[in-house]
Protein backbone atom coordinates (compact mmCIF):
# COMPACT_ATOMS: atom_id res chain seq x y z
CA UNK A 1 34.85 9.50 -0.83
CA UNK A 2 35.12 12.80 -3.01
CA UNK A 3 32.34 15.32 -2.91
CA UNK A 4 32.05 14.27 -6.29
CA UNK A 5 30.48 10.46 -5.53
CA UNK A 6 28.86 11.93 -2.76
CA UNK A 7 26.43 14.17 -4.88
CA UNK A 8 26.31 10.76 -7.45
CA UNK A 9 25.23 8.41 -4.10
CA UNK A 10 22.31 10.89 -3.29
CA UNK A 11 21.14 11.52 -6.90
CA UNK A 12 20.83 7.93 -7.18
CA UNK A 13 19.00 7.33 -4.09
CA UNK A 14 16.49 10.59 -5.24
CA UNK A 15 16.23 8.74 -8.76
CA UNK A 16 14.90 5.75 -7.18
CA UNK A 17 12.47 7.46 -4.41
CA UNK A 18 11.17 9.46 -7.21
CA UNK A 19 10.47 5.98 -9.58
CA UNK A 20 8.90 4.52 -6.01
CA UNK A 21 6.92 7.46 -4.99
CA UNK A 22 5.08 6.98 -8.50
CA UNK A 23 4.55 3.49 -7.99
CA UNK A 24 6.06 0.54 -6.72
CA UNK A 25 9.05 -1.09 -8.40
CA UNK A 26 10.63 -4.70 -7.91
CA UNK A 27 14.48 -4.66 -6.73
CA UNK A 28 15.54 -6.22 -10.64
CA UNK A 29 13.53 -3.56 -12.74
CA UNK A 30 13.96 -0.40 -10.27
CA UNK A 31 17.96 -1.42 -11.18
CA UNK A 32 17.51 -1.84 -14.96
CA UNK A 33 15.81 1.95 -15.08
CA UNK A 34 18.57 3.64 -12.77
CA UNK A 35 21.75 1.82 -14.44
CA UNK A 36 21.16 3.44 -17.43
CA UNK A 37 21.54 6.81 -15.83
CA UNK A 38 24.28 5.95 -12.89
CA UNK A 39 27.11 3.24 -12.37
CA UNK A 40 25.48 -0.23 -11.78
CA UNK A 41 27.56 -0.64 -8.57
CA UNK A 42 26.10 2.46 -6.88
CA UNK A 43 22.54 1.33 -8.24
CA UNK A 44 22.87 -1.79 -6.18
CA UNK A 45 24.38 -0.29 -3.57
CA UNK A 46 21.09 2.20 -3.13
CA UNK A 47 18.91 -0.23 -4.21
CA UNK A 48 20.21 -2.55 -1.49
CA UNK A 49 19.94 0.32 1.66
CA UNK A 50 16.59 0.80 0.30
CA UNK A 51 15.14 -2.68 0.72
CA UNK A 52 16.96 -2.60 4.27
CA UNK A 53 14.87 0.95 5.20
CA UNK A 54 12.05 -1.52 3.83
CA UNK A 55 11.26 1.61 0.94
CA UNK A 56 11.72 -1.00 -1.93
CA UNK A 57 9.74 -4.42 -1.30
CA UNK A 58 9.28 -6.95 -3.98
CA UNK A 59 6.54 -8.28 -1.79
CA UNK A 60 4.94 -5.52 -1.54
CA UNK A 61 5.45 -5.00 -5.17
CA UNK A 62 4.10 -8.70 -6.54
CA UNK A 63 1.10 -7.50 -4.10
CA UNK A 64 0.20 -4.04 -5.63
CA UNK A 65 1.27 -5.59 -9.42
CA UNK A 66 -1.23 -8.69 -8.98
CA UNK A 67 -4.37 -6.79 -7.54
CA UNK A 68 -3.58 -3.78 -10.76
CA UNK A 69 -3.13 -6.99 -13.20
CA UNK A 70 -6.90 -8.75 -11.88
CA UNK A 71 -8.63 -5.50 -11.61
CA UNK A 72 -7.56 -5.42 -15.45
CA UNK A 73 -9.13 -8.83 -16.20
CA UNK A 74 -5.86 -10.63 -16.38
CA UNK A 75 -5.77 -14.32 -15.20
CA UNK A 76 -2.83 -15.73 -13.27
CA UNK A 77 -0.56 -17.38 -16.14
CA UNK A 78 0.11 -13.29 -17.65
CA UNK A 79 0.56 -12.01 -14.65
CA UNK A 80 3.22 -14.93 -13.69
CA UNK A 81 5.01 -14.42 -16.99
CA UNK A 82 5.24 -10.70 -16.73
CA UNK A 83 6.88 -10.39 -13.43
CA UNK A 84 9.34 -13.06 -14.10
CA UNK A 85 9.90 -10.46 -16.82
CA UNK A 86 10.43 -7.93 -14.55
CA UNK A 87 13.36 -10.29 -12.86
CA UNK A 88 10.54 -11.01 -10.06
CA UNK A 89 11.81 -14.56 -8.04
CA UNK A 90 9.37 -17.53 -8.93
CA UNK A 91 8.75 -18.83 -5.25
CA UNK A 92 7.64 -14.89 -4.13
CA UNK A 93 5.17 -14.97 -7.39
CA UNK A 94 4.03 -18.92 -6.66
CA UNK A 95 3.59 -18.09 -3.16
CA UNK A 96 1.46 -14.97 -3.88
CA UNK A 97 -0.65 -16.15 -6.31
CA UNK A 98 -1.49 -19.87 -4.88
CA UNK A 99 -2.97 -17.09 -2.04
CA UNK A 100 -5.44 -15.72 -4.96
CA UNK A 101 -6.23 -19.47 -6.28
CA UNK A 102 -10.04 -18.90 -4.98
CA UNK A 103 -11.38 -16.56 -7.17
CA UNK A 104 -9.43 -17.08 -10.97
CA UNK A 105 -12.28 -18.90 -12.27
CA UNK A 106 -14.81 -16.48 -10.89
CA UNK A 107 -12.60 -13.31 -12.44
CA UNK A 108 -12.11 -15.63 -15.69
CA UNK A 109 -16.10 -15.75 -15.87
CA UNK A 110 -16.79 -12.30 -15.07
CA UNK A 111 -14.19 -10.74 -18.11
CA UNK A 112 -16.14 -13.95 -20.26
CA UNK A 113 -19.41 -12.42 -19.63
CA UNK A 114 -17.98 -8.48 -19.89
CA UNK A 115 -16.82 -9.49 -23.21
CA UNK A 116 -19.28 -11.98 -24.93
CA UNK A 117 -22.08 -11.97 -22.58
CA UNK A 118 -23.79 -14.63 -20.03
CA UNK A 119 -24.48 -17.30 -22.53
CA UNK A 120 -22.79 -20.45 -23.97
CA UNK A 121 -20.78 -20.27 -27.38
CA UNK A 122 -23.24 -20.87 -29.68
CA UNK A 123 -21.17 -23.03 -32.21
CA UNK A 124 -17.41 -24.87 -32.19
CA UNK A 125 -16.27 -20.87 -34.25
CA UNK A 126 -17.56 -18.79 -31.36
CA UNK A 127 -16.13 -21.24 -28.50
CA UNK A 128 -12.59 -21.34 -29.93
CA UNK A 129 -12.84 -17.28 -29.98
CA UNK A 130 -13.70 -17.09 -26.91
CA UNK A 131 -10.82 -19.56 -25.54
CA UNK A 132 -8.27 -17.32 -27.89
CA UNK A 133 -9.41 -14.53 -25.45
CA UNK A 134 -9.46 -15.71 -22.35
CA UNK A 135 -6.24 -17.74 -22.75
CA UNK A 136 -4.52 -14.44 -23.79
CA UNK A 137 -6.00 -12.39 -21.09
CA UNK A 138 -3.60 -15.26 -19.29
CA UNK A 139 -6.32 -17.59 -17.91
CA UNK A 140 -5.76 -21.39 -17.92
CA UNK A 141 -7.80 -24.38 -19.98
CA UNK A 142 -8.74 -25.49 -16.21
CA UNK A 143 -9.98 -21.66 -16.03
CA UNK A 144 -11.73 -21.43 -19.41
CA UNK A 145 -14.18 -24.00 -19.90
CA UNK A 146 -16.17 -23.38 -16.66
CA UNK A 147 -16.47 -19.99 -17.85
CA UNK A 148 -17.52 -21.05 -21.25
CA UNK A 149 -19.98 -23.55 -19.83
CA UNK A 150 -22.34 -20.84 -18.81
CA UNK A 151 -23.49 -22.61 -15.72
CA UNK A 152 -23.59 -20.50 -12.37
C-alpha cells in the first residue's frame, strides 16, 4: 500500500471519529456523509473496523436517537420512519421501540396537554386539530384518542 492510501485510510478513519465524537451516527448514514469526501470502498472498510472496535454502534445509536426524538415530543411512528431513513434495519428499530411501548400514550398526553391544555376538544373543529398534531408529531390513532379524552 503506497504512502499515498495510507494517509487516505487514516483521514477517513479521523473523518468518521470526528462525525462520532459529535454525536452518534448509524453504520448507513456515517457512510453516506464520508463517501462524498473519500472512495466508498475505504468508507466501508473504516466504517467496518469501527463497528468491530465497537466505536460505531447502531444500537447504541437507535438508543441515543429514540430518547433525543421523545424528549422532543415525538411519538413512535416518526421516529420509526426517520431511522429507516437513515438506512437503520427494521428488526433493531422494532426491537427497541416495542421496549418503550409503556409510556407512548403517557408522552402522547403530556405534548396534548403542553400544546392545547388539560381539557377535552371542545367541538368536532378543535378535535380534528388536535389529531392533525399529534398524528404528525408521529403518534398513533390507538395513541391519540386517550389523550384527547381528557380522562387521567
Amino acid at each position: 500500500m503506497s504512502a499515498e492510501a495510507i494517509q487516505t485510510v487514516k483521514d477517513v478513519r479521523r473523518a468518521a471519529m470526528d462525525l462520532l465524537a459529535r454525536r452518534e451516527h448509524g453504520f448507513t448514514e456515517l457512510a453516506r456523509k464520508l463517501s462524498v469526501r473519500f472512495p466508498h470502498e475505504l468508507v466501508i472498510e473504516a466504517l467496518t473496523r469501527l463497528r468491530e472496535e465497537r466505536l460505531q454502534s447502531d444500537d447504541r445509536f437507535v438508543e441515543s436517537y429514540v430518547y433525543s426524538r421523545q424528549q422532543r415530543g415525538y411519538g413512535p411512528v416518526r421516529i420509526k420512519s426517520e431511522l429507516f431513513q437513515k438506512g437503520i434495519d427494521g428488526e433493531l428499530i422494532g426491537q427497541y421501540l416495542l421496549e418503550q411501548d409503556d409510556h407512548w400514550d403517557e408522552l402522547a398526553k403530556e405534548v396534548k396537554e403542553r400544546k392545547f391544555g388539560a381539557s377535552a376538544p371542545r367541538d368536532t373543529k378543535e378535535r380534528a386539530r388536535q389529531t392533525r398534531f399529534l398524528a404528525q408529531r408521529g403518534f398513533s390513532m390507538s395513541q391519540i384518542y386517550p389523550a384527547l379524552s381528557g380522562k387521567n
